[in-house]
Protein backbone atom coordinates (compact mmCIF):
# COMPACT_ATOMS: atom_id res chain seq x y z
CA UNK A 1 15.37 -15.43 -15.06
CA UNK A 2 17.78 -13.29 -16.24
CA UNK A 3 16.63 -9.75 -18.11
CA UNK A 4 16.79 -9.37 -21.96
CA UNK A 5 16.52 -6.90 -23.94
CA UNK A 6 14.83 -9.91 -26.67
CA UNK A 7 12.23 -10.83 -23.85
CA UNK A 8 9.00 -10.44 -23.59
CA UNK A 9 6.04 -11.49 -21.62
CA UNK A 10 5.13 -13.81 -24.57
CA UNK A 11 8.03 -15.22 -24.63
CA UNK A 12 8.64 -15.56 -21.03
CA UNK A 13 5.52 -17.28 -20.79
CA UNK A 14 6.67 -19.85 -23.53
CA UNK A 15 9.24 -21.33 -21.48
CA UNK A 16 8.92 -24.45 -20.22
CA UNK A 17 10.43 -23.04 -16.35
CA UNK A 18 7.92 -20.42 -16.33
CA UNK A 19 4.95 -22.54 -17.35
CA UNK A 20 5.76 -25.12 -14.84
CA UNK A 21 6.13 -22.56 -12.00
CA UNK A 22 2.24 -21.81 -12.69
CA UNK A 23 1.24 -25.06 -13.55
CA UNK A 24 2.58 -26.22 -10.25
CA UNK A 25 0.88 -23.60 -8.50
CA UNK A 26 -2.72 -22.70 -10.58
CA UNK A 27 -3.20 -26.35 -11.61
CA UNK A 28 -5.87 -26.52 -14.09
CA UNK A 29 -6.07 -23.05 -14.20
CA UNK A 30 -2.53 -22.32 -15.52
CA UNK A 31 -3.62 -21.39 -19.43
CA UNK A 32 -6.16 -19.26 -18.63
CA UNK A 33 -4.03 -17.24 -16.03
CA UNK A 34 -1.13 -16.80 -18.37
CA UNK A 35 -3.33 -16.57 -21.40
CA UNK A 36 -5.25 -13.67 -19.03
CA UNK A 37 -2.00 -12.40 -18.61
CA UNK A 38 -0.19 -11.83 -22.03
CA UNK A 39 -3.72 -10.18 -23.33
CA UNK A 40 -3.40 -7.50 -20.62
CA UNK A 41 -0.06 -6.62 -21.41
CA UNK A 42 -0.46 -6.83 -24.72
CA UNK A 43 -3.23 -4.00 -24.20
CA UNK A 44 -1.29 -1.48 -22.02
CA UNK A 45 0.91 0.21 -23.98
CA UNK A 46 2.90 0.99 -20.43
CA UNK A 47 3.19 -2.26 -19.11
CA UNK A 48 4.82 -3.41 -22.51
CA UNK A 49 7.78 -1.61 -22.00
CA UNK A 50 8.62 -2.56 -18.56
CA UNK A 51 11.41 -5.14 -17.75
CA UNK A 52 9.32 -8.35 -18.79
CA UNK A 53 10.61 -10.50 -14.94
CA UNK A 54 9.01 -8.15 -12.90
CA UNK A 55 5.53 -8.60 -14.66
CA UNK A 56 5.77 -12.28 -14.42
CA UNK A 57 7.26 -12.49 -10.86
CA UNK A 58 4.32 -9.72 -9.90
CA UNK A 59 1.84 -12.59 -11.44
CA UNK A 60 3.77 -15.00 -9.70
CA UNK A 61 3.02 -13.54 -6.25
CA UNK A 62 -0.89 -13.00 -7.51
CA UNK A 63 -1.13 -16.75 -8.48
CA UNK A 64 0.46 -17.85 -5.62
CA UNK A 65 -2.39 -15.99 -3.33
CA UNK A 66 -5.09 -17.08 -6.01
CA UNK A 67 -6.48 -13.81 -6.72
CA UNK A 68 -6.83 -13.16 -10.63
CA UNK A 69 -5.32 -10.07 -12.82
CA UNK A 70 -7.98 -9.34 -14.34
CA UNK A 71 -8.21 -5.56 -13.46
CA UNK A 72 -11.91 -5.34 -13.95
CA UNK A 73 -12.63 -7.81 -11.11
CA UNK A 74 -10.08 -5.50 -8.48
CA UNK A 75 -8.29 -7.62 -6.67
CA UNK A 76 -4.97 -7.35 -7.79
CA UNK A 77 -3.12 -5.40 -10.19
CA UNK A 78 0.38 -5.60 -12.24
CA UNK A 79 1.18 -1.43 -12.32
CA UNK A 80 4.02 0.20 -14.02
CA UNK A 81 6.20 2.31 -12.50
CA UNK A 82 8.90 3.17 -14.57
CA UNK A 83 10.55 0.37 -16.35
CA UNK A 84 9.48 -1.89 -13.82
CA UNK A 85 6.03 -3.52 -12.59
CA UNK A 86 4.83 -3.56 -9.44
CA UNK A 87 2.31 -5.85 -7.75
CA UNK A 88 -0.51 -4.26 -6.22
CA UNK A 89 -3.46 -5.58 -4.15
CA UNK A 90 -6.96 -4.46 -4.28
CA UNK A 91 -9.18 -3.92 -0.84
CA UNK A 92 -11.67 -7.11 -2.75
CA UNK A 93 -8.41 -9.16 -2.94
CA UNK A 94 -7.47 -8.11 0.60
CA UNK A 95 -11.20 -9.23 1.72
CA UNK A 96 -11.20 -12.38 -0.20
CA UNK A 97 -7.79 -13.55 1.61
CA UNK A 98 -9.39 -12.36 5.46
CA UNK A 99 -12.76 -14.36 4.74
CA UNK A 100 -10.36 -17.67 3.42
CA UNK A 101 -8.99 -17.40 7.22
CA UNK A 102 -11.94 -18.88 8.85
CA UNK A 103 -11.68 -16.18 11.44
CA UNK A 104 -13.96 -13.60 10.30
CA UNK A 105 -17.41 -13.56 10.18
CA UNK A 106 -17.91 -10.24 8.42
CA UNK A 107 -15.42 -7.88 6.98
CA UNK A 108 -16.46 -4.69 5.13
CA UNK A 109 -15.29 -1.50 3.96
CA UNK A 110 -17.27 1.42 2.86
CA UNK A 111 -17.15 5.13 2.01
CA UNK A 112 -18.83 7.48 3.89
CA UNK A 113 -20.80 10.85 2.93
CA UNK A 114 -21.69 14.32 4.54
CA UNK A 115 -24.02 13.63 6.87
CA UNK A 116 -23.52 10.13 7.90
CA UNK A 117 -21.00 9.91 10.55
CA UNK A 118 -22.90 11.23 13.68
CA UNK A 119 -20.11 10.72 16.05
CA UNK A 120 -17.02 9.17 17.08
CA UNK A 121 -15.37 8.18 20.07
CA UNK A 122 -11.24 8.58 20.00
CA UNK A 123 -11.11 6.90 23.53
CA UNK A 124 -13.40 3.64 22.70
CA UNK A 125 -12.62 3.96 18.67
CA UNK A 126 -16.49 3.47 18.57
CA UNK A 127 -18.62 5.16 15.81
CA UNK A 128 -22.14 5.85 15.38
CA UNK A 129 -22.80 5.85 11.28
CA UNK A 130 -26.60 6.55 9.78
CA UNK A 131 -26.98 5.96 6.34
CA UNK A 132 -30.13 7.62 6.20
CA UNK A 133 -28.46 10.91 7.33
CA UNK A 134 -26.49 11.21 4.53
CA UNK A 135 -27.19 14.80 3.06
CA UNK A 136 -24.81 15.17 0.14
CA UNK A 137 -22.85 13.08 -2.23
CA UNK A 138 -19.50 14.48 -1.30
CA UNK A 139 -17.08 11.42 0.28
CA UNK A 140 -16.00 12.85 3.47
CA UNK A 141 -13.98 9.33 4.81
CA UNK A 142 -13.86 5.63 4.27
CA UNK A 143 -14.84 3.12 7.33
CA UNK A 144 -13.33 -0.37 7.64
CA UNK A 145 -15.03 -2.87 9.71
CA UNK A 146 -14.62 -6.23 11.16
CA UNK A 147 -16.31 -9.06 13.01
CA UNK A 148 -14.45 -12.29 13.99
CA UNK A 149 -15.89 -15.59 14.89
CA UNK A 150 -14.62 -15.16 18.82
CA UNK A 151 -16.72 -12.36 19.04
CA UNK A 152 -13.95 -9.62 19.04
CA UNK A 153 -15.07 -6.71 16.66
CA UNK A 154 -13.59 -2.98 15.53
CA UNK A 155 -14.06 -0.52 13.70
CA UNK A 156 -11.70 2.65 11.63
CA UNK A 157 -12.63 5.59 10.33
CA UNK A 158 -10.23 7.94 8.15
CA UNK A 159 -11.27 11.28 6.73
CA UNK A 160 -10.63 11.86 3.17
CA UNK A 161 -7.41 13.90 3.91
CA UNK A 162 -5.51 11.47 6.13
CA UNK A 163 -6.35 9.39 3.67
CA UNK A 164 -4.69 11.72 0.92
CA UNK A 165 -1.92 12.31 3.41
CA UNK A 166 -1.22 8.60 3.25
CA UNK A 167 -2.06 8.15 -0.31
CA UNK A 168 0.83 11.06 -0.77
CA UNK A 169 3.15 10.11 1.24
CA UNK A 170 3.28 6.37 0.20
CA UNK A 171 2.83 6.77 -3.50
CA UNK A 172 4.99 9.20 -5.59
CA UNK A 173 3.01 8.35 -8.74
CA UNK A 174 0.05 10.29 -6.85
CA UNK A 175 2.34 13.33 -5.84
CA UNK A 176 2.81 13.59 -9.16
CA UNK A 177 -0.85 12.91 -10.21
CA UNK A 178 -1.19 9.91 -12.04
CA UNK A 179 -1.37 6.53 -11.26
CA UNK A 180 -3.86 4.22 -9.41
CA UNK A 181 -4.50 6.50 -6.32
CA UNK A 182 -5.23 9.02 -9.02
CA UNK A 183 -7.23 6.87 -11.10
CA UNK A 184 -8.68 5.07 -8.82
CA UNK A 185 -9.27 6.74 -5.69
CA UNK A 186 -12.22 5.47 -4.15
CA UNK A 187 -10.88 1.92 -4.24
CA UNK A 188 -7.65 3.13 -3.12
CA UNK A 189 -9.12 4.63 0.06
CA UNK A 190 -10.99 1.64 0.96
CA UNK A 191 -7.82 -0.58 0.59
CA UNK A 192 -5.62 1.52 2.63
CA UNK A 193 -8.37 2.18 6.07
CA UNK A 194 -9.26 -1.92 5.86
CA UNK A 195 -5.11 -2.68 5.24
CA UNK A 196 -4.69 -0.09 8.29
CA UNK A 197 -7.28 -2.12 10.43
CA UNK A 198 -6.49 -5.34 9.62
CA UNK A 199 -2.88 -4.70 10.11
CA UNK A 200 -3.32 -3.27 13.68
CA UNK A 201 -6.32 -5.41 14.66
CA UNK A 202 -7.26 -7.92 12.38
CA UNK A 203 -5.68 -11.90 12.47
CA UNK A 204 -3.38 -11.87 9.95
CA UNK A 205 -3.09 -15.48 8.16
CA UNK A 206 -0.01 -16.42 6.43
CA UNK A 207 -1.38 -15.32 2.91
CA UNK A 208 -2.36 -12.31 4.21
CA UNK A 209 0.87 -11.33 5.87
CA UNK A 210 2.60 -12.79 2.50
CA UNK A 211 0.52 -9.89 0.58
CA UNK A 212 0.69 -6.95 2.63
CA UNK A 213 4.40 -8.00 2.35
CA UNK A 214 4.49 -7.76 -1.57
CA UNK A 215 1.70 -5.05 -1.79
CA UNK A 216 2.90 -2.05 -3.76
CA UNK A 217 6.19 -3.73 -4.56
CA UNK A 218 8.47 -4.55 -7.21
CA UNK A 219 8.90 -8.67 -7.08
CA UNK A 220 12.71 -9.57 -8.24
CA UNK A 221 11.96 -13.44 -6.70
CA UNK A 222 9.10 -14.42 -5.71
CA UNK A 223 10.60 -17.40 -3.82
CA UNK A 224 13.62 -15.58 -2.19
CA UNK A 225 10.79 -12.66 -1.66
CA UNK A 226 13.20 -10.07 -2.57
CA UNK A 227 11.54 -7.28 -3.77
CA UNK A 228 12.04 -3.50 -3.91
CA UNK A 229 9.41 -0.68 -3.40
CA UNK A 230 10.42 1.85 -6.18
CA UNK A 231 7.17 3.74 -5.37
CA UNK A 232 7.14 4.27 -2.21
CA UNK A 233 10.42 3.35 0.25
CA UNK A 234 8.72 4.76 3.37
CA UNK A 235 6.08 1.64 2.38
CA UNK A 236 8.57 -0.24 4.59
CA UNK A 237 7.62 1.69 7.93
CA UNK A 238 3.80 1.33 7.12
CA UNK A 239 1.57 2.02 9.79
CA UNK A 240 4.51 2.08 12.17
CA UNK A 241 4.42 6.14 11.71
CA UNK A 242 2.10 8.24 10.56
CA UNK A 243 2.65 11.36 8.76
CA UNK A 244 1.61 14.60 10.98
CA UNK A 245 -0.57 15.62 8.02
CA UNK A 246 -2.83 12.69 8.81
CA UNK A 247 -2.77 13.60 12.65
CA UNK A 248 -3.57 16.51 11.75
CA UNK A 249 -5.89 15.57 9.23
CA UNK A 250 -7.55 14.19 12.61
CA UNK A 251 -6.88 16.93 14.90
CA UNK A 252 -4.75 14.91 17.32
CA UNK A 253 -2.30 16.47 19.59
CA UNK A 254 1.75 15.08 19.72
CA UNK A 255 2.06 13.46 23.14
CA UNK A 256 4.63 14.91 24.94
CA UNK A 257 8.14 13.44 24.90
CA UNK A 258 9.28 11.18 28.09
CA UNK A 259 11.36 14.05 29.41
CA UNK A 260 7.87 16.67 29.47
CA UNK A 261 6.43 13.74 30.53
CA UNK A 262 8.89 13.27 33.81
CA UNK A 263 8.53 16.99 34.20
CA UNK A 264 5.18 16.98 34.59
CA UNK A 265 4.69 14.05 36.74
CA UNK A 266 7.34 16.14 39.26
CA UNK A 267 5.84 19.15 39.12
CA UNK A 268 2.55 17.20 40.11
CA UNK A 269 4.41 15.13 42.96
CA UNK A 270 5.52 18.93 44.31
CA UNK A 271 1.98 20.22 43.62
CA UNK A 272 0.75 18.09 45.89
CA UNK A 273 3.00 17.82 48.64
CA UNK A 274 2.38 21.36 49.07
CA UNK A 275 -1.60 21.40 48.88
CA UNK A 276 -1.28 18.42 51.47
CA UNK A 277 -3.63 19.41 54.05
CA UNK A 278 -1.61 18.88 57.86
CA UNK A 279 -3.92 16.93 60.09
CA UNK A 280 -1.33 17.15 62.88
């Protein structure tokens, strides 16, 4: 599809390519997702002036994982950013594709208030929650949680600033204040601690690894799954590095490099070779 300044999502959705592409992948439900579709631009006033291909190919991507647009339901999203949209999954749409595996038998994600998280072990990654602790309505964290049908089970907590420090750092819309994080932040926090678990822990099924993929990008092809992340380029090192506001956000200490390391271990080795007790 090639952009025009005399397209439009309307029109886009008039041609006989672009209703066959969601015919052949929604089926029956091809009108109503299209129909869905050019009512929900035609109600953002922001989302009708971006480049018409990327809001299709976003709903591409979102039909293709069968999760619907509609942004009341939350779980996915077509967001502007610029001139361009971007395709954004909610934590319901990320929990819907996880329970279609077959491999988990319960997945939740929660926030959590003053009061309820009685402790936490960084060693185990264990932690003791009581809901009936809770002694404020202040959100101190979000807590992810899985189950899978093998038995294997984790859980993560994040505190409400690594989750900011992520949120910031991954999202210039919220640096700047606007935007979904901004809007939206309780649902934002829950996606991004049960994306964080799933992604280290979880079994990832094609679908899911398909979205988490196009999450929070611009979609040029669907197909050819060339897209661009205009709001956040450091989305392509996700969870790969963390920012040292969220370690801090956490207290954690930097290891030490390799070379302290080595220099430690030696001065150990020479430590002990002269507190070695001579039994001669």
């Amino acid at each position: 599809m090639e952009k025009s300044q005399a397209l439009t999502v309307k029109t886009l959705l008039s041609q006989d390519n672009v209703k066959a592409k969601f015919n052949e992948i929604l089926k029956d439900n091809a009108n109503g997702f299209m129909a869905n579709l050019a009512v929900m631009v035609n109600n953002s006033a922001t989302l009708s002036k971006c480049d018409p291909t990327t809001i299709i190919s976003a709903a591409v991507v979102s039909a293709s994982l069968n999760l619907p647009l509609d942004p009341n339901l939350g779980f996915a999203y077509v967001i502007p950013y610029g001139d361009k949209a971007q395709f954004i999954m909610g934590y319901k749409g990320i929990v819907q594709l996880a329970m279609r595996s077959g491999q988990y038998k319960t997945i939740n994600v929660t926030e959590v208030y003053e009061g309820e998280l009685i402790s936490e072990n960084r060693i185990t990654g264990d932690y003791v929650f009581d809901m009936s602790t809770r002694s404020s309505d202040k959100i101190i964290g979000f807590a992810a949680y899985f189950s899978l049908v093998n038995g294997y089970e984790k859980t993560l907590y994040w505190g409400v600033e690594q989750v900011e420090a992520h949120g910031k750092r991954f999202s210039q819309t919220y640096k700047k204040g606007f935007g979904l994080w901004k809007d939206d932040f309780l649902s934002m926090g829950k996606k991004t601690v049960l994306k964080s678990l799933l992604s280290k822990w979880g079994i990832l099924s094609i679908e899911m690894q398909k979205a988490i993929k196009f999450d929070q990008a611009v979609v040029k092809d669907a197909e050819t799954e060339d897209i661009e992340y205009v709001d956040a380029e450091d989305l392509k090192s996700f969870d790969k590095e963390e920012p040292i506001e969220a370690k801090k956000a956490r207290n954690e200490i930097e290891p030490p490099t390799l070379q302290k390391q080595m220099e430690i271990k030696e001065q150990l080795i020479d430590e002990s070779k002269g507190n070695k007790l001579n039994l001669d």
